[in-house]
C-alpha atoms as a PDB file:
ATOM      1  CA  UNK A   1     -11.021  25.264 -23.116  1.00  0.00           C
ATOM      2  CA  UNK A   2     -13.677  23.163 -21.268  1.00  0.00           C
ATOM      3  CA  UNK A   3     -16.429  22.105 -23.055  1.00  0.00           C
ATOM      4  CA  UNK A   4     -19.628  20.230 -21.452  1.00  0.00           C
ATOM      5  CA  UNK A   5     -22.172  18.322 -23.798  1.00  0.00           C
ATOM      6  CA  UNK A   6     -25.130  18.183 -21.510  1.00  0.00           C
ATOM      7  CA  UNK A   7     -27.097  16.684 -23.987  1.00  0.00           C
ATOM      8  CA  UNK A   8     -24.959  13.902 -25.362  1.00  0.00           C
ATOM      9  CA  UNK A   9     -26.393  10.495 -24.054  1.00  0.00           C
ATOM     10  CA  UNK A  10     -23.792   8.075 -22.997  1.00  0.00           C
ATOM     11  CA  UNK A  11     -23.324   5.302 -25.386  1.00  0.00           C
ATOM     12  CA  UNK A  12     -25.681   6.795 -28.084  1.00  0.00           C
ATOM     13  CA  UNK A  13     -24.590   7.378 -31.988  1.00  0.00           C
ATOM     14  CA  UNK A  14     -24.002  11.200 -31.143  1.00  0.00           C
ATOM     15  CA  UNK A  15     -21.704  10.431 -28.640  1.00  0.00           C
ATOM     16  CA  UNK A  16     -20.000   7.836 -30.228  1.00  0.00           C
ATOM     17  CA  UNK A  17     -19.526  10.876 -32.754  1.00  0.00           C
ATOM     18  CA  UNK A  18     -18.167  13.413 -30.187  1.00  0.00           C
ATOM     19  CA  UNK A  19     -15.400  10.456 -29.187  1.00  0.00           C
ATOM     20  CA  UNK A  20     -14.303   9.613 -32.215  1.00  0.00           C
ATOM     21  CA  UNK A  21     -10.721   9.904 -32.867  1.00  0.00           C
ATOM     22  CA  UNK A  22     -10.270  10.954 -29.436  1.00  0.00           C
ATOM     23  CA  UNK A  23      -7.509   9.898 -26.350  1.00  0.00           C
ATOM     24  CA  UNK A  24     -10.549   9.565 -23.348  1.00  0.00           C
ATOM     25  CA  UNK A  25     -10.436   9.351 -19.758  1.00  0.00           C
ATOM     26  CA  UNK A  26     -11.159   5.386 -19.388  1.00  0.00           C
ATOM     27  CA  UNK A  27      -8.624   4.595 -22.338  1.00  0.00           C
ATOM     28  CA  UNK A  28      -5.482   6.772 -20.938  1.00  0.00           C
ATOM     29  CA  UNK A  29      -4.955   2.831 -18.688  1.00  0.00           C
ATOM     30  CA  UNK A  30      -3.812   1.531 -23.071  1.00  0.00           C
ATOM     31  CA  UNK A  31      -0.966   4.842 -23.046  1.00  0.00           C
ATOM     32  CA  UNK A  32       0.480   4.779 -19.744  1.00  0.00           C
ATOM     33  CA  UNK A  33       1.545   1.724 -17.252  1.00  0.00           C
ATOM     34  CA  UNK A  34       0.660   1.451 -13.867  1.00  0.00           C
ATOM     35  CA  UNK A  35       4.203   3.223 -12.982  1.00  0.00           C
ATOM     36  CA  UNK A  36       3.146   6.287 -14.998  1.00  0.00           C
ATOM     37  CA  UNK A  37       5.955   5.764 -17.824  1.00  0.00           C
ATOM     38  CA  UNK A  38       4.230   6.116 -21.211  1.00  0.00           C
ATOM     39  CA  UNK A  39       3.109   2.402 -22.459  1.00  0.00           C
ATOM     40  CA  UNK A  40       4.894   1.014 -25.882  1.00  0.00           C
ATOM     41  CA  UNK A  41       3.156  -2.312 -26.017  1.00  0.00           C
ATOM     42  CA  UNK A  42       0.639  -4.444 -28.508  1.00  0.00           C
ATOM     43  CA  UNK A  43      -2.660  -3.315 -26.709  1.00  0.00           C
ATOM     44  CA  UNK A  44      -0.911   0.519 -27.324  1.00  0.00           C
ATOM     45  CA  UNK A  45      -0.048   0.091 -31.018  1.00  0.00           C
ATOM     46  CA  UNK A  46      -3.534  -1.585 -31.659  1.00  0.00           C
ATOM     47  CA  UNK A  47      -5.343   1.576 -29.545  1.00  0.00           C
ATOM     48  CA  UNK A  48      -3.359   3.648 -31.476  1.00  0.00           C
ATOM     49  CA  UNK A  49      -3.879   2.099 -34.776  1.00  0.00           C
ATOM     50  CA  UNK A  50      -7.713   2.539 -33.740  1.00  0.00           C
ATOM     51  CA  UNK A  51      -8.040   5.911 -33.077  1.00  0.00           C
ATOM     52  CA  UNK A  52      -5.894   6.729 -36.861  1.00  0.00           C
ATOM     53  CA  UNK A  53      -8.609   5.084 -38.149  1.00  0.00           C
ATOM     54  CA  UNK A  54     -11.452   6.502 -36.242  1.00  0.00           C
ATOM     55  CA  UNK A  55     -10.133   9.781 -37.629  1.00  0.00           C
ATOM     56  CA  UNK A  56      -9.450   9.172 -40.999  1.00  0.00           C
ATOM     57  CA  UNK A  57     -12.668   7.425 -41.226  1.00  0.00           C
ATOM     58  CA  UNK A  58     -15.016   9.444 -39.111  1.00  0.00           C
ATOM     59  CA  UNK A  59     -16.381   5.911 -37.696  1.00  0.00           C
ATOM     60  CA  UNK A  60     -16.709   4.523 -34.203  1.00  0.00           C
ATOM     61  CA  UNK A  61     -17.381   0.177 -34.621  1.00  0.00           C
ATOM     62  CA  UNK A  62     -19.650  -0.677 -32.587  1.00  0.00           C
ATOM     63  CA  UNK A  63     -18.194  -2.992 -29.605  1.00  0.00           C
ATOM     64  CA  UNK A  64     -19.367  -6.065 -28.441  1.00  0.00           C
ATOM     65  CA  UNK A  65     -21.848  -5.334 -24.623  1.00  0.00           C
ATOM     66  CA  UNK A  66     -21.423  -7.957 -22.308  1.00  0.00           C
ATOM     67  CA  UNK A  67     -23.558  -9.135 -19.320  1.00  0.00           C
ATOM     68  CA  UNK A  68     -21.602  -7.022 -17.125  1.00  0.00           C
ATOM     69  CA  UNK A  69     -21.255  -4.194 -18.871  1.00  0.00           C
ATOM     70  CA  UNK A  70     -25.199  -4.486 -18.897  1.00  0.00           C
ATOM     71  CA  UNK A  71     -25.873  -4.635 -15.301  1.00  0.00           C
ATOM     72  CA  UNK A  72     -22.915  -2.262 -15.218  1.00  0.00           C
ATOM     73  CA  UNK A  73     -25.427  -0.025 -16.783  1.00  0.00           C
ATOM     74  CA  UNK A  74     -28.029  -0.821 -14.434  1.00  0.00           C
ATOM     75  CA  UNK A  75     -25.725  -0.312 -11.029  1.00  0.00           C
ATOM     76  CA  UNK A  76     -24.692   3.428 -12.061  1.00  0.00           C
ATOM     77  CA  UNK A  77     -28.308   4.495 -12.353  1.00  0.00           C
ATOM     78  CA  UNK A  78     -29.121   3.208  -8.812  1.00  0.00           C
ATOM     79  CA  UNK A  79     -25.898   4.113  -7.246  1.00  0.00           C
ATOM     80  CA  UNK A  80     -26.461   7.899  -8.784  1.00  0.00           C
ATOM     81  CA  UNK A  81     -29.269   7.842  -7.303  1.00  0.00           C
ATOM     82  CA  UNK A  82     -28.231   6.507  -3.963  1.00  0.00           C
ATOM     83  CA  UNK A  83     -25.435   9.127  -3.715  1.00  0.00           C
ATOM     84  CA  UNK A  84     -28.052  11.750  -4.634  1.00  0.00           C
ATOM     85  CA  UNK A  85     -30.138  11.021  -1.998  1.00  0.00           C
ATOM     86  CA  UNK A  86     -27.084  10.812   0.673  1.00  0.00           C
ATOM     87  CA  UNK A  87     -24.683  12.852   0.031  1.00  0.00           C
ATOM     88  CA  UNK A  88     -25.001  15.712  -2.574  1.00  0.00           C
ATOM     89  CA  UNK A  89     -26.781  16.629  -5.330  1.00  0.00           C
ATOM     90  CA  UNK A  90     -25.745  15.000  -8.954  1.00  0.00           C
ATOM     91  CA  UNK A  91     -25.552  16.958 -12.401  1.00  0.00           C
ATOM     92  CA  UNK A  92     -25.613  14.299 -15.470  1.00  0.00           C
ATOM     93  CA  UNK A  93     -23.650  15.440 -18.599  1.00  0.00           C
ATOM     94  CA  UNK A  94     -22.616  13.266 -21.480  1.00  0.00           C
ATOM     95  CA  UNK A  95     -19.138  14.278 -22.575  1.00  0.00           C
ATOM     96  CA  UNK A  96     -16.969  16.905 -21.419  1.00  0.00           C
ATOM     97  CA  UNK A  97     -14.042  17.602 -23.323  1.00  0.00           C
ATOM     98  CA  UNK A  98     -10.452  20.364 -22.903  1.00  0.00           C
ATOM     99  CA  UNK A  99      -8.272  20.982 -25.533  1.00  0.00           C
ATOM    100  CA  UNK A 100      -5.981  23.580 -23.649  1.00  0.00           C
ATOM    101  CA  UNK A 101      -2.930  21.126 -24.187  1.00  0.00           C
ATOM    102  CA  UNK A 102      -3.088  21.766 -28.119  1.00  0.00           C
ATOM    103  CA  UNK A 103      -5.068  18.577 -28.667  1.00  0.00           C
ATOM    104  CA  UNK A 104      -8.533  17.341 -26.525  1.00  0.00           C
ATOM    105  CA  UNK A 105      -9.084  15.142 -24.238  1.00  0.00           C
ATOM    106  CA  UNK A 106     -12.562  13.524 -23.232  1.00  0.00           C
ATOM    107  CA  UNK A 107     -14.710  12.624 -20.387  1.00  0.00           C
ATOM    108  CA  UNK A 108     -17.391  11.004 -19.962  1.00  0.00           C
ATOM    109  CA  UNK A 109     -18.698  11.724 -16.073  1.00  0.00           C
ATOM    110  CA  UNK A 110     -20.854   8.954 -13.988  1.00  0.00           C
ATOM    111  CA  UNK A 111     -21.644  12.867 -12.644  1.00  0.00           C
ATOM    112  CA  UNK A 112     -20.730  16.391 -11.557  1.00  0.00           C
ATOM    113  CA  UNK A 113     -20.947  17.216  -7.887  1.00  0.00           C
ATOM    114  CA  UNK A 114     -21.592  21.218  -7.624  1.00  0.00           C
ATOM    115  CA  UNK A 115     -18.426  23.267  -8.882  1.00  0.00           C
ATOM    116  CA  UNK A 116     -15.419  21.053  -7.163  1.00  0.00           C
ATOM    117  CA  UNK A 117     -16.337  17.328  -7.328  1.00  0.00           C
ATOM    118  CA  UNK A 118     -16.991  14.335  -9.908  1.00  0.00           C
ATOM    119  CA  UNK A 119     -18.124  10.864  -9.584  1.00  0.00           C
ATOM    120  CA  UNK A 120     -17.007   7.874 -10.675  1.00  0.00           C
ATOM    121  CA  UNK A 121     -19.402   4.530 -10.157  1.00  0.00           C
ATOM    122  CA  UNK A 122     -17.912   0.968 -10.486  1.00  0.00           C
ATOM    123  CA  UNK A 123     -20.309  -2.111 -10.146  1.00  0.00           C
ATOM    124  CA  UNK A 124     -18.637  -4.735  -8.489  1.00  0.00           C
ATOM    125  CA  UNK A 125     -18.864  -8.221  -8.331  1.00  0.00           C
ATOM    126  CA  UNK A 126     -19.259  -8.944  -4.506  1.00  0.00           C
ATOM    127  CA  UNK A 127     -16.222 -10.670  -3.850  1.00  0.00           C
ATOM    128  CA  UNK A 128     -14.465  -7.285  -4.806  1.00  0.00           C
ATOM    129  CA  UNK A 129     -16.580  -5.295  -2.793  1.00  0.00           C
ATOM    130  CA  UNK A 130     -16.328  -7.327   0.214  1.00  0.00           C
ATOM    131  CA  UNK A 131     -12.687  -6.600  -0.325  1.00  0.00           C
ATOM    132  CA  UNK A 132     -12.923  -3.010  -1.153  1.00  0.00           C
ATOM    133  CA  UNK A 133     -14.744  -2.452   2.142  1.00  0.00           C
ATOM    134  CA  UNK A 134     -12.417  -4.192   4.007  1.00  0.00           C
ATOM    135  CA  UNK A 135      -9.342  -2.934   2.830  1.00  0.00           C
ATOM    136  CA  UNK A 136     -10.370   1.257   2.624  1.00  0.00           C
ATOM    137  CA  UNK A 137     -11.583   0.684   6.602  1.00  0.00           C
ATOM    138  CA  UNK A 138      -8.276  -0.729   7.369  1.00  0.00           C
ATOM    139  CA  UNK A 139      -5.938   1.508   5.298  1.00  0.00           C
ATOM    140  CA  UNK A 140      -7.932   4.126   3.794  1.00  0.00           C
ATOM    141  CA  UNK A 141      -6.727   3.415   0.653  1.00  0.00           C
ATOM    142  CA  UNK A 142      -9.145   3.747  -2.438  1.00  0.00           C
ATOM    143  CA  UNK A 143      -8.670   0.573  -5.410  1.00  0.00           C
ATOM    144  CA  UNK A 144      -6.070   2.276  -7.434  1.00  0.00           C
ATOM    145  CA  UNK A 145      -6.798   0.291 -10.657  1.00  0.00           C
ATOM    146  CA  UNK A 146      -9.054   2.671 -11.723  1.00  0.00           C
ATOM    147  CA  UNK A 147      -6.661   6.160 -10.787  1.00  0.00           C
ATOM    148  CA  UNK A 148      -5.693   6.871 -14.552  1.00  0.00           C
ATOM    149  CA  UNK A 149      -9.210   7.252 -15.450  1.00  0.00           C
ATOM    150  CA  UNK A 150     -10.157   9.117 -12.348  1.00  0.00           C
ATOM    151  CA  UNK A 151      -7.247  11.166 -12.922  1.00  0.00           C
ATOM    152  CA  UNK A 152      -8.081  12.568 -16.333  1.00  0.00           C
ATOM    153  CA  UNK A 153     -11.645  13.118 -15.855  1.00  0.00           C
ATOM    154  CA  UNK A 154     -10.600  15.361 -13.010  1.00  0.00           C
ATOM    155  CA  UNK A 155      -7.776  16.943 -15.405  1.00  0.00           C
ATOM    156  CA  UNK A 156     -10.501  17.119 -18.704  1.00  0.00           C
ATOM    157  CA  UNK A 157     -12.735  18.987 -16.092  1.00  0.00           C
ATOM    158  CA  UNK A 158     -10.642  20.894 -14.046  1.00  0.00           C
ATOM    159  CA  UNK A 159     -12.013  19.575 -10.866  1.00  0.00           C
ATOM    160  CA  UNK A 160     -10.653  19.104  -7.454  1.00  0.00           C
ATOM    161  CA  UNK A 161     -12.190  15.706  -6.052  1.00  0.00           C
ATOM    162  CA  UNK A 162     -13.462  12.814  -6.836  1.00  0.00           C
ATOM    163  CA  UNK A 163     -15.984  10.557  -5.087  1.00  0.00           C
ATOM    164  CA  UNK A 164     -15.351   6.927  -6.293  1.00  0.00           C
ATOM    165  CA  UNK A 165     -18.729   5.166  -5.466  1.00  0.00           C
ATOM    166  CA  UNK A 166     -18.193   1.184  -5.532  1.00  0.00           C
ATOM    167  CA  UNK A 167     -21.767  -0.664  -5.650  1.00  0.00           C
ATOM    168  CA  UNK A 168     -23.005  -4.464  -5.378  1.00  0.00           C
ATOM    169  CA  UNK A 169     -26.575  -4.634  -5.295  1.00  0.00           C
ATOM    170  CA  UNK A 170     -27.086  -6.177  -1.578  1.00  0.00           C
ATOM    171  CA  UNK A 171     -24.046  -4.766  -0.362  1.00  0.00           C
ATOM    172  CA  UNK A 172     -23.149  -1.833   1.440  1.00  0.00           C
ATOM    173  CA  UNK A 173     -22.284   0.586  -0.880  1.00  0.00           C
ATOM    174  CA  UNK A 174     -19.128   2.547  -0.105  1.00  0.00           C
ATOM    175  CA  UNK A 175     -17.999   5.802  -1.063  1.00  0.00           C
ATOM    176  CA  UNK A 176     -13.956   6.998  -1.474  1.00  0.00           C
ATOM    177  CA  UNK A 177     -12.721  10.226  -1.906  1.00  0.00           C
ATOM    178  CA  UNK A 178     -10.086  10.664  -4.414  1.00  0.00           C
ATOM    179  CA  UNK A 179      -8.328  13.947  -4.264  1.00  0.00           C
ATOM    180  CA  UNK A 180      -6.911  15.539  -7.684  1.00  0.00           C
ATOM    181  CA  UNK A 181      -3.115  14.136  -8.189  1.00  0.00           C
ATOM    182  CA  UNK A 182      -0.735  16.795 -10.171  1.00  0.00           C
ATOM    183  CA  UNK A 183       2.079  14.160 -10.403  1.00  0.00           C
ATOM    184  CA  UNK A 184      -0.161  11.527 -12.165  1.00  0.00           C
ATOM    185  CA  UNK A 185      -2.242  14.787 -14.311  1.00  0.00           C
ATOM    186  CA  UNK A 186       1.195  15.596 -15.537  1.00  0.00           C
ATOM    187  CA  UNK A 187       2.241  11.802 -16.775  1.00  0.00           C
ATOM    188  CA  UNK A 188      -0.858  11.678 -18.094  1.00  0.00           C
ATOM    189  CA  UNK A 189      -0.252  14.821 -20.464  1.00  0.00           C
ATOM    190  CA  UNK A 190       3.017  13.581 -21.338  1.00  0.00           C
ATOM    191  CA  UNK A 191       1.786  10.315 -22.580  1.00  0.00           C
ATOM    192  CA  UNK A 192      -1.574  11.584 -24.376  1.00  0.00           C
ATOM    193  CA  UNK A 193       1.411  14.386 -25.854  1.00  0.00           C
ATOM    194  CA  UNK A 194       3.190  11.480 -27.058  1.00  0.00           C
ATOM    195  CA  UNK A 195       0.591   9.566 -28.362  1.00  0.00           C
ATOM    196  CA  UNK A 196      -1.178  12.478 -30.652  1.00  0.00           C
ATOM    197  CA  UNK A 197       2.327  12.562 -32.396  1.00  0.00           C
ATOM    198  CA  UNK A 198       2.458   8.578 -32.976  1.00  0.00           C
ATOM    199  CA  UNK A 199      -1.166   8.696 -34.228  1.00  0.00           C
ATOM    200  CA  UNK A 200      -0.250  11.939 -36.698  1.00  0.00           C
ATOM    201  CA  UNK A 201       2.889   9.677 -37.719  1.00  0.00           C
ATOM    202  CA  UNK A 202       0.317   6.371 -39.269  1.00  0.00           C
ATOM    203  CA  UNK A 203      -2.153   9.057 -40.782  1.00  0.00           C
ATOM    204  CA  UNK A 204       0.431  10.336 -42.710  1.00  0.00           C
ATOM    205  CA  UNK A 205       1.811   7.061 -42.920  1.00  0.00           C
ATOM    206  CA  UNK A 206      -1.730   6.007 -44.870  1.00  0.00           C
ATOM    207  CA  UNK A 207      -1.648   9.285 -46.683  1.00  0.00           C
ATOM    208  CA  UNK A 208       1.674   8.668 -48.152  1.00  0.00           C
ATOM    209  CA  UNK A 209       0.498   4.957 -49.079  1.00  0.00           C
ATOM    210  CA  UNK A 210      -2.407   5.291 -50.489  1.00  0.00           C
ATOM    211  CA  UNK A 211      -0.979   7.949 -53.030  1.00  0.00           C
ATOM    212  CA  UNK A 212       1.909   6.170 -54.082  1.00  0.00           C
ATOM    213  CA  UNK A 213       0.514   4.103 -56.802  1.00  0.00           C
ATOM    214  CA  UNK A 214       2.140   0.844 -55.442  1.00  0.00           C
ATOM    215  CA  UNK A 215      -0.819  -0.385 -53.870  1.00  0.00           C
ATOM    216  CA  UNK A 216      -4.231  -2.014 -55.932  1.00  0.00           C
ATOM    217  CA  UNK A 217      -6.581  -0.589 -54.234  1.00  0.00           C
ATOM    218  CA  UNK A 218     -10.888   0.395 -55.055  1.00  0.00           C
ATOM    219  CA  UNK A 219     -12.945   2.725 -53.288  1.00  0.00           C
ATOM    220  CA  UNK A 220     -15.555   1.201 -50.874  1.00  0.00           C
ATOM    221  CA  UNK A 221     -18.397   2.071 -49.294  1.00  0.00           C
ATOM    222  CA  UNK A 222     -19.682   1.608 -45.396  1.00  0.00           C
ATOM    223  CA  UNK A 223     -22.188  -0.492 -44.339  1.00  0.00           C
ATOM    224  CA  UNK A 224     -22.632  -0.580 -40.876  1.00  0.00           C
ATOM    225  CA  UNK A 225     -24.688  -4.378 -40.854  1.00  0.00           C
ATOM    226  CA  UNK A 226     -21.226  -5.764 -42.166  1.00  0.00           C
ATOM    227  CA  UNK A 227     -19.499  -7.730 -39.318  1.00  0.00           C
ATOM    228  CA  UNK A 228     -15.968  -7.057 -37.929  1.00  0.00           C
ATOM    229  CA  UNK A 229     -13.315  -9.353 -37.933  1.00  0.00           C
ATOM    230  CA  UNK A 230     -11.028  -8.412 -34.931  1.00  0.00           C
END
C-alpha cells in the first residue's frame, strides 16, 4: 500500500524518523551491483549493520553535509522550478513509502509530475554535464549510474516515467526521460527481499547476545551532542 507524507520535509528530524530502519530508493546502489545480482560486500554488511541498528535503536546519526551536498540543495530548488515553468507542473512530497512486498520501501521524490511521472534532479559539476549533454544528443542514452535509485522510486510509487533533470548553474540544463524498467524493479525486490532477512538475522543475533549473560554490559543513555566515531 502506497503511502505519501506530504508534509514530511526532506532532511528534517521527522523525516529522518519516517526512514529509519528502512531499505530507500538512493541506498538500493549498497544491495545490488551494477549487473543487478544482489551485492555481498563490506559497504553491504556495514549498510546492513546500520539499518539493525537504526531499528533496534529508533535513531538516525546525523551524517556529515558537504559543500556539494549543500549547493546540491540549492540546484534542486532552481531546477524544480525551472522544470515547472517548462515543462509540467511539480507536486513536492517528502517521503512516499509501499509495503505491498511484506516489508516497505521508501522514497524520497525531487517531485511528482501529475498521476504518471516523477523527477529526479542531479547537480552536476560542469565537466559532467558537458558530458551528459553530449553523450544523450549522440546516443540518447540517459547516465545510468543513477538507474537503481530511479528505479525504485518509480517501483515505491507505482509510476510510469521518470524525468531525470541534470543541472549546472550556467549550463544548459537537460532533461531525460527514463521509462519504468520491470527487469531492474524485479532485481531490485529480490535484493531488498534478501536483505530484510539478513537484517532480521543480526537483530536476533543482538537479541540472543545481549541475553546470554556472557557479555558485561550497563545500560546507557543517548545524547545526541556526543560525537561518532566511524
Amino acid at each position: 500500500m502506497i503511502k505519501y507524507h506530504k508534509e514530511l520535509e526532506q532532511g528534517s528530524e521527522e523525516w529522518l524518523q519516517q526512514r529509519c530502519g528502512m531499505i530507500t530508493a538512493s541506498e538500493v546502489k549498497l544491495i545490488l551491483t551494477p549487473t543487478l545480482k544482489v551485492a555481498n560486500n563490506d559497504k553491504t554488511r556495514a549498510h546492513l549493520w546500520e539499518l539493525a541498528a537504526q531499528r533496534i535503536t529508533g535513531n538516525v546519526e546525523q551524517s556529515y553535509v558537504s559543500d556539494d551536498m549543500l549547493r546540491g540543495h540549492e540546484d534542486e530548488i532552481l531546477a524544480r522550478e525551472q522544470y515547472h515553468k517548462n515543462y509540467a507542473p511539480v507536486t513536492e512530497y517528502g517521503f512516499v513509502t509501499n509495503d505491498k512486498w511484506g516489508f516497505t520501501l521508501g522514497y524520497s521524490p525531487d517531485g511528482l509530475v501529475g498521476l504518471p511521472g516523477t523527477i529526479e534532479i542531479k547537480s552536476r559539476r560542469q565537466k559532467h554535464q558537458l558530458k551528459t549533454i553530449c553523450e544523450y544528443a549522440k546516443t540518447g542514452n540517459h547516465p545510468k549510474d543513477f538507474d537503481l535509485q530511479i528505479q525504485t522510486g518509480l517501483l515505491v510509487a507505482e509510476r510510469d516515467w521518470c524525468d531525470l533533470v541534470s543541472y549546472c548553474g550556467g549550463m544548459f540544463m537537460v532533461t531525460m526521460r527514463v521509462e519504468s524498467n520491470p527487469r531492474i524493479q524485479a532485481a531490485i525486490i529480490e535484493a531488498a527481499t534478501v536483505c530484510e532477512d539478513r537484517i532480521a538475522e543480526l537483530i536476533a543475533d543482538y537479541k540472543t547476545a545481549v541475553s546470554s549473560g556472557n557479555l558485561r554490559i550497563v545500560t546507557t543513555l543517548r545524547s545526541v551532542e556526543q560525537e561518532m566515531i566511524v
